[in-house]
Protein backbone atom coordinates (compact mmCIF):
# COMPACT_ATOMS: atom_id res chain seq x y z
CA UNK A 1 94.17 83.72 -7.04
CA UNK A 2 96.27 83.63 -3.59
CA UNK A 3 98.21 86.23 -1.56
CA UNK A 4 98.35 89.65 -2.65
CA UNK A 5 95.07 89.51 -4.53
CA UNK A 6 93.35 92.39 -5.50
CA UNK A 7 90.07 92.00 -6.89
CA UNK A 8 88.07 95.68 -6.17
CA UNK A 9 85.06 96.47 -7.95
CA UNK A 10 83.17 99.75 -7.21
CA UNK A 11 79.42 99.90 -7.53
CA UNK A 12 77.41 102.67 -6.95
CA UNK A 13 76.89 101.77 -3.29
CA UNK A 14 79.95 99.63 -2.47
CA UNK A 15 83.12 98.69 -3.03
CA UNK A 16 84.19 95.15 -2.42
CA UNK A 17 88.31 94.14 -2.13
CA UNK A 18 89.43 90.85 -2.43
CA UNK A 19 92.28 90.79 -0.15
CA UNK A 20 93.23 86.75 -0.71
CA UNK A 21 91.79 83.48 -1.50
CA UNK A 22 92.02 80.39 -0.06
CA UNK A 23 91.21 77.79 -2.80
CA UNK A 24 87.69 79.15 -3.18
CA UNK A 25 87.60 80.71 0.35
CA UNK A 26 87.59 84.90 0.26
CA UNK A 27 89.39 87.16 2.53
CA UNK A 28 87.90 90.61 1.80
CA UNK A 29 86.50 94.08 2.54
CA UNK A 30 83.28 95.67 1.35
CA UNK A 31 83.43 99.25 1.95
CA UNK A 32 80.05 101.55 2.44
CA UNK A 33 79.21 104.84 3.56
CA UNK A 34 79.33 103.77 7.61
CA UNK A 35 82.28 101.41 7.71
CA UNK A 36 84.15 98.95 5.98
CA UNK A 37 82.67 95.07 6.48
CA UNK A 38 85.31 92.83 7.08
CA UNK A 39 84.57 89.14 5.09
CA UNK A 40 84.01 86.96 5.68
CA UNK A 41 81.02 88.28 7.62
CA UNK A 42 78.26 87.47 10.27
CA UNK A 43 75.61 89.86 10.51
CA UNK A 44 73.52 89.90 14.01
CA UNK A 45 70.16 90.14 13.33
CA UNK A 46 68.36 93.02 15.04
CA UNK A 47 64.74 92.88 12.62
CA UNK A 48 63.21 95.73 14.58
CA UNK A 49 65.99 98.31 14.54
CA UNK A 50 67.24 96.35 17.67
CA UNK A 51 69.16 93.40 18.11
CA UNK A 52 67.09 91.69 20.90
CA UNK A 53 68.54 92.18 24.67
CA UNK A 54 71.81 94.43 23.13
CA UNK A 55 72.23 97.78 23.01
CA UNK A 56 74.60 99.12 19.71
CA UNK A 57 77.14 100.14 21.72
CA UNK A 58 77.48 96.74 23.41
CA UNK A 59 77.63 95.03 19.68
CA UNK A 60 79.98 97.68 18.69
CA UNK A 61 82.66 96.31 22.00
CA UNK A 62 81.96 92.70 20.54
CA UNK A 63 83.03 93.66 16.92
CA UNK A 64 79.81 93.75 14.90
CA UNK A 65 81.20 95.49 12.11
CA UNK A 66 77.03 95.42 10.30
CA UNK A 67 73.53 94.64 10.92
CA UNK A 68 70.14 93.78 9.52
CA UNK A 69 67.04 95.02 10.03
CA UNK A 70 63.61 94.39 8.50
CA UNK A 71 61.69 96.47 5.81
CA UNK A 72 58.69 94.64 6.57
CA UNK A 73 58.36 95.04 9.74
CA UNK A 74 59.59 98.83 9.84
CA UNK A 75 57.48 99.40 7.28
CA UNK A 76 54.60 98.40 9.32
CA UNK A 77 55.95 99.63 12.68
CA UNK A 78 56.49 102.26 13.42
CA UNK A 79 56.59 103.28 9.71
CA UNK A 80 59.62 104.37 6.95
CA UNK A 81 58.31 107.28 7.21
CA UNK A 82 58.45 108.14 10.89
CA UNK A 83 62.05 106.64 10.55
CA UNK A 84 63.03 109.23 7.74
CA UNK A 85 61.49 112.24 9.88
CA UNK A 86 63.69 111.09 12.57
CA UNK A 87 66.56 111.03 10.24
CA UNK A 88 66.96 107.60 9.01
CA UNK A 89 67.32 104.23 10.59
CA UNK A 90 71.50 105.01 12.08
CA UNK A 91 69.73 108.05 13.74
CA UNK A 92 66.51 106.18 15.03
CA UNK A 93 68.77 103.49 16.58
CA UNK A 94 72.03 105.18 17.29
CA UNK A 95 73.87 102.65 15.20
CA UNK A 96 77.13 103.89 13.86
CA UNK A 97 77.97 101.60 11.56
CA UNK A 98 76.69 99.82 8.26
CA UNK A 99 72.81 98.56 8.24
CA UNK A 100 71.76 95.93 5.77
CA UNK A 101 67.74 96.22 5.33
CA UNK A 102 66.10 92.89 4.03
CA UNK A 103 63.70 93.98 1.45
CA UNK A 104 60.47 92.16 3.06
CA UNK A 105 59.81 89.32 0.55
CA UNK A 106 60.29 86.30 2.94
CA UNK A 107 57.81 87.82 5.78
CA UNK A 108 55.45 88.99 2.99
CA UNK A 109 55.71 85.30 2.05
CA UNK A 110 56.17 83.77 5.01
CA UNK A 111 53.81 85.53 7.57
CA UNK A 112 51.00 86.77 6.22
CA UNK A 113 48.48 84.14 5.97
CA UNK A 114 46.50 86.08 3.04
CA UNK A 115 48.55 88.02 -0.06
CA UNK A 116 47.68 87.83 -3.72
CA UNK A 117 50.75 87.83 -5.64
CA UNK A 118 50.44 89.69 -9.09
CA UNK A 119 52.71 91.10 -11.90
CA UNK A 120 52.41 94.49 -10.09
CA UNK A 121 53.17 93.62 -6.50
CA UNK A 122 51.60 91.53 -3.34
CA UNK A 123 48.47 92.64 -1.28
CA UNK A 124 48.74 90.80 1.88
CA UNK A 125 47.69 91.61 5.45
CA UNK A 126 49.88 92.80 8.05
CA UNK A 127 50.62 89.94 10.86
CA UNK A 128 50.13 92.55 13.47
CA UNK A 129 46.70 93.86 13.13
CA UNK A 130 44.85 92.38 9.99
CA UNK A 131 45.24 95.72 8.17
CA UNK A 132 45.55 95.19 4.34
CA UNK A 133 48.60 96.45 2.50
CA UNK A 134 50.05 96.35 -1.12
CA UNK A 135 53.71 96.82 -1.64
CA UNK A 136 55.67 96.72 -5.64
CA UNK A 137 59.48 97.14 -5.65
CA UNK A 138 58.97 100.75 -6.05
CA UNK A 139 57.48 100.51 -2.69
CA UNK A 140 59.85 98.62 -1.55
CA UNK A 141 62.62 100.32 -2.52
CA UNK A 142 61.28 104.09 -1.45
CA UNK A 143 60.48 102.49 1.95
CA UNK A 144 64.55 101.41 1.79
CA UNK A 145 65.56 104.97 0.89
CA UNK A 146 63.84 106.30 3.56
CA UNK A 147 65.27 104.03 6.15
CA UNK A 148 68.65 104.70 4.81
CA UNK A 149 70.72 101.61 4.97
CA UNK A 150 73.86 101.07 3.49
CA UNK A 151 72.70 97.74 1.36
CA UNK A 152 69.15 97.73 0.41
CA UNK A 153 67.82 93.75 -1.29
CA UNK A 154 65.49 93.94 -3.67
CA UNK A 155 62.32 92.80 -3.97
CA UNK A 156 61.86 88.79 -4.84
CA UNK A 157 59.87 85.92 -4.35
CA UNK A 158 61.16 83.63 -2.12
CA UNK A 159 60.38 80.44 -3.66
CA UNK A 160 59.15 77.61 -1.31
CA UNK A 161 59.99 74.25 -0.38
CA UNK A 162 59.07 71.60 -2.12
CA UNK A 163 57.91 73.16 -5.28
CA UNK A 164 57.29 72.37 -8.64
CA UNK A 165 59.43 73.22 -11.35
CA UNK A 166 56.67 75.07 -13.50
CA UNK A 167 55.97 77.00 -9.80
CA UNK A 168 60.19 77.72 -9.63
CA UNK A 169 60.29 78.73 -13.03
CA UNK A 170 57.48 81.48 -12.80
CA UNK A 171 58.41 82.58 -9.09
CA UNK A 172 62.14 83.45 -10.37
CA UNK A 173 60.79 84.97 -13.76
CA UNK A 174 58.32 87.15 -11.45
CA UNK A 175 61.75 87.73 -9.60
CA UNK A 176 63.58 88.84 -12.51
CA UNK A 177 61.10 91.81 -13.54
CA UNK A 178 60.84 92.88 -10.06
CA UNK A 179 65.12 93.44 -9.91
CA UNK A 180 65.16 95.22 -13.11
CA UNK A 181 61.99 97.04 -11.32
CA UNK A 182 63.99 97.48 -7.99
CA UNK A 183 67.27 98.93 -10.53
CA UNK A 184 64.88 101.68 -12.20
CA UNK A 185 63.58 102.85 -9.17
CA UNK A 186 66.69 103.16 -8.09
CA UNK A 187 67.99 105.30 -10.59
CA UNK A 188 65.05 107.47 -10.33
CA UNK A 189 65.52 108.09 -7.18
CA UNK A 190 69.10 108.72 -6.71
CA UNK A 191 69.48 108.86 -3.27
CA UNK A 192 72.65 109.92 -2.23
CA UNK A 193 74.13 111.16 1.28
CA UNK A 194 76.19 114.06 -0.80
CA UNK A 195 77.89 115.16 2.72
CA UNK A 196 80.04 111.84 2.89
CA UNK A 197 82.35 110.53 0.19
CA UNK A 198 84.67 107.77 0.89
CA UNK A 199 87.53 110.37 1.47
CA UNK A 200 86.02 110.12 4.78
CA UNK A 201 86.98 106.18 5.00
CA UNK A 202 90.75 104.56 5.65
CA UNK A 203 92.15 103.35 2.25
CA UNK A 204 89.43 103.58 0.15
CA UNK A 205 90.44 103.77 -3.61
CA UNK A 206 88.21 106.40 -4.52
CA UNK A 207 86.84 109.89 -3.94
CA UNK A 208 83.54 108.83 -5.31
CA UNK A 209 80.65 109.35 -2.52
CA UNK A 210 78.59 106.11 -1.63
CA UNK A 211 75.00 105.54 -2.41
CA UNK A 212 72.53 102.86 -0.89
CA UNK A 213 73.92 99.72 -2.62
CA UNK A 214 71.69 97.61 -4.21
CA UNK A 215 72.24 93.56 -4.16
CA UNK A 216 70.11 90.86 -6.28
CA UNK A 217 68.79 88.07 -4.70
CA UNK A 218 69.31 84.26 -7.14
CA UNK A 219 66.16 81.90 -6.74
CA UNK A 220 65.72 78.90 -8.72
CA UNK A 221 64.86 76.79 -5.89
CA UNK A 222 66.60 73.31 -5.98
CA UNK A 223 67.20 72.88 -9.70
CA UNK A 224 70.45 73.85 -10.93
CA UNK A 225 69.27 75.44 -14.11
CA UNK A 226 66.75 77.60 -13.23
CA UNK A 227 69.48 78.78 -10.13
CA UNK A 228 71.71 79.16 -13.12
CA UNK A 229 68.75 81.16 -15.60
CA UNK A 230 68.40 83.11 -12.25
CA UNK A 231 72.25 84.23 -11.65
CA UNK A 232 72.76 84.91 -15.47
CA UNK A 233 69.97 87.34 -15.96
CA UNK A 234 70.87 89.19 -12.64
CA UNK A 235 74.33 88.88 -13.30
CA UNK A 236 73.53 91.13 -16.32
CA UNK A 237 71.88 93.76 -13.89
CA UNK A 238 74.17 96.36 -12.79
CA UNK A 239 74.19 95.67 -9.10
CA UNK A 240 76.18 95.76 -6.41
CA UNK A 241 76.16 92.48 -4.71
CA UNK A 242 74.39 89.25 -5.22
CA UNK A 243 72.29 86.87 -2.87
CA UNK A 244 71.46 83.31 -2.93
CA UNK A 245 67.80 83.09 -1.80
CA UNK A 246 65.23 80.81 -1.30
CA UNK A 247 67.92 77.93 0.28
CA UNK A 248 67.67 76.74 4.00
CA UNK A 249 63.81 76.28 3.16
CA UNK A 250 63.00 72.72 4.13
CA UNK A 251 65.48 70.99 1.68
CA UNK A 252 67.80 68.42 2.66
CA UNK A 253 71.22 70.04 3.47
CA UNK A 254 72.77 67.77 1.00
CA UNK A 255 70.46 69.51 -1.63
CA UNK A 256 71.06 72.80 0.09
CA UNK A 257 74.95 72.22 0.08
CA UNK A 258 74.76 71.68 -4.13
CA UNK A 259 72.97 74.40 -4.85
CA UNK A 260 75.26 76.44 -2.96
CA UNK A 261 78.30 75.04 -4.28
CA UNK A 262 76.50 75.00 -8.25
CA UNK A 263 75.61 78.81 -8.06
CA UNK A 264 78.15 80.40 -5.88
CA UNK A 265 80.79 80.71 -8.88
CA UNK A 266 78.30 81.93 -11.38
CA UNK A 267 77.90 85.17 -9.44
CA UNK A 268 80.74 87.69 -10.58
CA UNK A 269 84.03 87.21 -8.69
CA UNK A 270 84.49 90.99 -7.95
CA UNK A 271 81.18 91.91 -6.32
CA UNK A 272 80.27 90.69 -2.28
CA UNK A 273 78.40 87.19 -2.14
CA UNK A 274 75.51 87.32 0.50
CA UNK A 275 73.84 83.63 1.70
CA UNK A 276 70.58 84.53 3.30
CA UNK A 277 69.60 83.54 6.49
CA UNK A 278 72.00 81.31 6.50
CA UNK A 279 73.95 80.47 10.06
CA UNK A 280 74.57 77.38 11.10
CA UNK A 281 78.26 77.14 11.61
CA UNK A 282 78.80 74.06 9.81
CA UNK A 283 76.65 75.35 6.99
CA UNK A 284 78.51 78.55 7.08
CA UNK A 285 82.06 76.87 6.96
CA UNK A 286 80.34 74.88 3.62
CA UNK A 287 79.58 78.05 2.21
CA UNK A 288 82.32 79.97 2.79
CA UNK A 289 84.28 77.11 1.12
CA UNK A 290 82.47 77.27 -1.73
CA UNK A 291 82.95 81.46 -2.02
CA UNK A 292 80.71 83.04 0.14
CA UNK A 293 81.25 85.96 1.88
CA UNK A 294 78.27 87.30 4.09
CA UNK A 295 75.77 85.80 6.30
CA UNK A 296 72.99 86.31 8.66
CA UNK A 297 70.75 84.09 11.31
CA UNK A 298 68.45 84.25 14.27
CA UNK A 299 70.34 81.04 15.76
CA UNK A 300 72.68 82.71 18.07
CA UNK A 301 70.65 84.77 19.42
CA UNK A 302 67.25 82.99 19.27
CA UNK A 303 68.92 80.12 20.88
CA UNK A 304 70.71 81.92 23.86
CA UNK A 305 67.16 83.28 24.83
CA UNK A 306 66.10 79.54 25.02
CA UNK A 307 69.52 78.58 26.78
CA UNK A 308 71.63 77.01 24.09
CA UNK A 309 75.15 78.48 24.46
CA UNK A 310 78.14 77.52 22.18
CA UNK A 311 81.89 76.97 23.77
CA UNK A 312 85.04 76.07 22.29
CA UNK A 313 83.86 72.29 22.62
CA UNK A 314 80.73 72.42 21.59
CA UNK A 315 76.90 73.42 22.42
CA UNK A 316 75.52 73.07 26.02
CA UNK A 317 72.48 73.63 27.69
CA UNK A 318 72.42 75.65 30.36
CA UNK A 319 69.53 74.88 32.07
CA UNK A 320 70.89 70.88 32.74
CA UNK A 321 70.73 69.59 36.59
CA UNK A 322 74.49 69.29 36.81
CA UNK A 323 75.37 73.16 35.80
CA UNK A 324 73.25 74.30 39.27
CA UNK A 325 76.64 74.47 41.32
CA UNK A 326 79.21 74.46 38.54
CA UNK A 327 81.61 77.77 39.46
CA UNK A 328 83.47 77.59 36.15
CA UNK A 329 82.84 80.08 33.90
CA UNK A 330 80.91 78.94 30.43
CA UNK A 331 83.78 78.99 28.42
CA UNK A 332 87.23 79.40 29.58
CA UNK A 333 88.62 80.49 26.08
CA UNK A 334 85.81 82.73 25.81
CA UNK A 335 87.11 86.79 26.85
CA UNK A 336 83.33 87.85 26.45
CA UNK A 337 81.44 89.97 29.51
CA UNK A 338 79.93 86.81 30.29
CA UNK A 339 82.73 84.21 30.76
CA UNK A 340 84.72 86.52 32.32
CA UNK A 341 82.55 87.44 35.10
CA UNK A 342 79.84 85.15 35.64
CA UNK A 343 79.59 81.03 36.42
CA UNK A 344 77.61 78.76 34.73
CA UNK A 345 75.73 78.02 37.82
CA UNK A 346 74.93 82.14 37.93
CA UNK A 347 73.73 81.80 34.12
CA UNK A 348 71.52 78.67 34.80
CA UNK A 349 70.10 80.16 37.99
CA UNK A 350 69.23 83.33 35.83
CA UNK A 351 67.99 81.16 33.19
CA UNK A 352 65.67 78.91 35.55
CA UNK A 353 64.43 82.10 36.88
CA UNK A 354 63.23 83.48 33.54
CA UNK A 355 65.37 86.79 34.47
CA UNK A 356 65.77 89.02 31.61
CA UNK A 357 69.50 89.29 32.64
CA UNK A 358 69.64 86.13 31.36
CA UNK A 359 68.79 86.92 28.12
CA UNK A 360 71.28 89.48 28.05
CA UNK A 361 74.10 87.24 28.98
CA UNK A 362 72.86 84.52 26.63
CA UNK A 363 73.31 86.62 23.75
CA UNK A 364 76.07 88.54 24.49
CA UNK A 365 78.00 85.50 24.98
CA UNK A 366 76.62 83.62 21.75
CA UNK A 367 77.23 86.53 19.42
CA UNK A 368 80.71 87.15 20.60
CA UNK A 369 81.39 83.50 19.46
CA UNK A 370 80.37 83.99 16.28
CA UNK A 371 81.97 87.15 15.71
CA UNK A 372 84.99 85.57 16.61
CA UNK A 373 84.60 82.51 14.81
CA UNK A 374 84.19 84.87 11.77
CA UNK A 375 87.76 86.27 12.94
CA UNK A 376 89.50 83.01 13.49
CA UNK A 377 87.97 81.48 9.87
CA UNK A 378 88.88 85.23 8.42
CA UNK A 379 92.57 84.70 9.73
CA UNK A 380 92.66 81.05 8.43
CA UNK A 381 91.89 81.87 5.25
CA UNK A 382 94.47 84.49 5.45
CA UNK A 383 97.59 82.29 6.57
CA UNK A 384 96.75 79.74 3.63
CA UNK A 385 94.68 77.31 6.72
CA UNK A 386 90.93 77.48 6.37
CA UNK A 387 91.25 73.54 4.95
CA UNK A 388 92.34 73.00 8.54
CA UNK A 389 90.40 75.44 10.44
CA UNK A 390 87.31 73.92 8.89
CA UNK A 391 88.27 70.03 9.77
CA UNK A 392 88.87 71.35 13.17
CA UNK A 393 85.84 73.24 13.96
CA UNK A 394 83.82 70.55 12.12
CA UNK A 395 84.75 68.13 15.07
CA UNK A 396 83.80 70.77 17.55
CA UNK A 397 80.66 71.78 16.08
CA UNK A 398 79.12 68.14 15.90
CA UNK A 399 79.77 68.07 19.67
CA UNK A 400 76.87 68.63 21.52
CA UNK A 401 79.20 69.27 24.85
CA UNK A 402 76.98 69.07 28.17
CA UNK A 403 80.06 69.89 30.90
CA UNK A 404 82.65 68.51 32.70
């Protein structure tokens, strides 16, 4: 498929538009009931309803077009509940645009240090206070309903690394019941924001109103048929997007790189692609070669907090001897808040100081380069030169720049 391509499938809760493909690279649009999600697509991370050290209007001026937040930890603080009474999660953070909630799993998984994993659900103990909780995908998906995002994830098992095959097998079988679980409860539920139909929304091809999408999350681990016995019976699901899961877990990237490439074209070619946790630029320019159209990470801003910045020629860190009476800006190509205003010797003097200024610069600076690497790859792939654009940016991304 190349120029002119027009792939648009509607779900109940999206609509996703293939606008052109670059050999298997997607130029797209997923459309939801808060905005249309150019891929494709970083997502900023903000777990708590917040985005650490931004405000949403200041991701709104960098051109987040989505975010995530966490069921987990909303659930447990300050509770889906209080969120709902408030009038959802957009409300509760004044966030205009569309949300993405992560359905819990991996922190279920990954930080509680007791849970008990049945057919019904998981009782584990909250991380924050010792308190002992059980959650199903019912749960799981009322406590998404009430927060009100735009794409909820349903519930899965997010399979470890290394793990047996017998283990792999059962954790994406357990996964299986739990989507068609996730779907039912969905139905039954039906929740619907009847005051907004996609009339509302520039160029949307129908008059249909959204509802809270629904995407599927592929585990498997690192053997290519179970990933493929785990795409094929979600596949057969009826929802609106699909995830690859359980990758970027320990395994060798080579490992992680053929999984991605093996399962990415068994997911359906009309329906928004979603790597998880995914965000390592050269693992997202692999991906998005392979068909991929939506990622999120911590790394940009977890690592401007600890004072690794990317530029246009590579990583630096800021807090190195040499930057203390350096006027030049960070990154001269950069047109963020940061590079236009501040030096680097400002930034590492903030930094050195442990001001929380510092953070704020940090990651405003490292999550406008992303969101515009997102833009430069989306153009690429739209003038027929993502081959390019990825040998290019390969080269700059293995540079671990330290300053002139």
């Amino acid at each position: 498929m190349s120029e002119g391509a027009q792939v648009t499938s509607q779900g109940s809760g999206t609509i996703y538009r293939s606008i052109k493909t670059d050999n298997n690279a997607r130029l797209g649009q997923i459309y939801t009931q808060h905005g249309i999600i150019n891929t494709p697509a970083f997502i900023p991370v903000g777990t708590n309803a917040t985005v650490k050290t931004m405000t949403p209007e200041e991701l709104g001026v960098i051109g987040a077009e989505i975010i995530l937040s966490n069921s987990y930890h909303l659930y447990l603080r300050p509770g889906h509940k209080v969120i709902k009474e408030i009038g959802g999660l957009h409300k509760f953070m004044n966030w205009s645009g569309p949300i993405l909630t992560d359905s819990g799993g991996f922190q279920v998984f990954s930080l509680s240090p007791l849970r008990k994993i049945t057919g019904d659900g998981v009782t584990f103990r909250s991380h924050l206070d010792g308190s002992e909780h059980f959650i199903t995908p019912e749960i799981v998906m009322e406590i998404q309903g009430a927060l009100g995002s735009d794409i909820a994830m349903a519930f899965d098992e997010c399979t470890p690394y290394p793990a047996s095959r017998e283990y792999t097998l059962k954790s994406l079988e357990l996964t299986t019941r739990w989507a068609r679980r996730c779907i039912e409860a969905m139905k039954l539920r039906k929740w619907e924001d009847k005051n907004l139909s996609t009339s509302q929304l520039p160029n949307v091809p129908t008059s249909k109103p959204f509802k809270q999408a629904l995407f599927g999350i592929v585990q498997g681990g690192t053997y290519s048929d179970l990933r493929k016995q785990s795409a094929d019976e979600l596949t057969a699901m009826d929802f609106d997007g699909f995830a690859l899961g359980g990758l970027s877990v320990g395994e060798p990237k080579e490992l992680m790189y053929e999984m991605i490439k093996f399962t990415t074209p068994l997911l359906p070619a009309d329906k928004p692609r979603y790597l998880m946790g995914i965000g390592d630029l050269l693992d997202v320019l692999e991906a998005v070669s392979a068909g991929i159209d939506m990622f999120d990470c911590v790394m940009p801003t977890r690592n401007a907090r600890n004072g690794t910045l990317f530029t246009s020629r590579g990583r630096i860190s800021i807090k190195r001897e040499e930057f203390k009476t350096d006027s030049s800006p960070l990154d001269p190509e950069c047109q963020c808040h940061t590079c236009k205003n501040y030096s680097k010797a400002y930034l590492r003097h903030l930094f050195m100081s442990r001001e929380i200024l510092s953070m704020r610069l940090n990651t405003m600076h490292n999550l406008h380069f992303y969101l515009e690497f997102f833009r430069k790859m989306r153009d690429s792939i739209n003038t027929g030169e993502f081959d390019n654009f990825r040998k290019e940016q390969t080269a700059v991304l293995q540079n671990n720049f330290n300053g002139d």
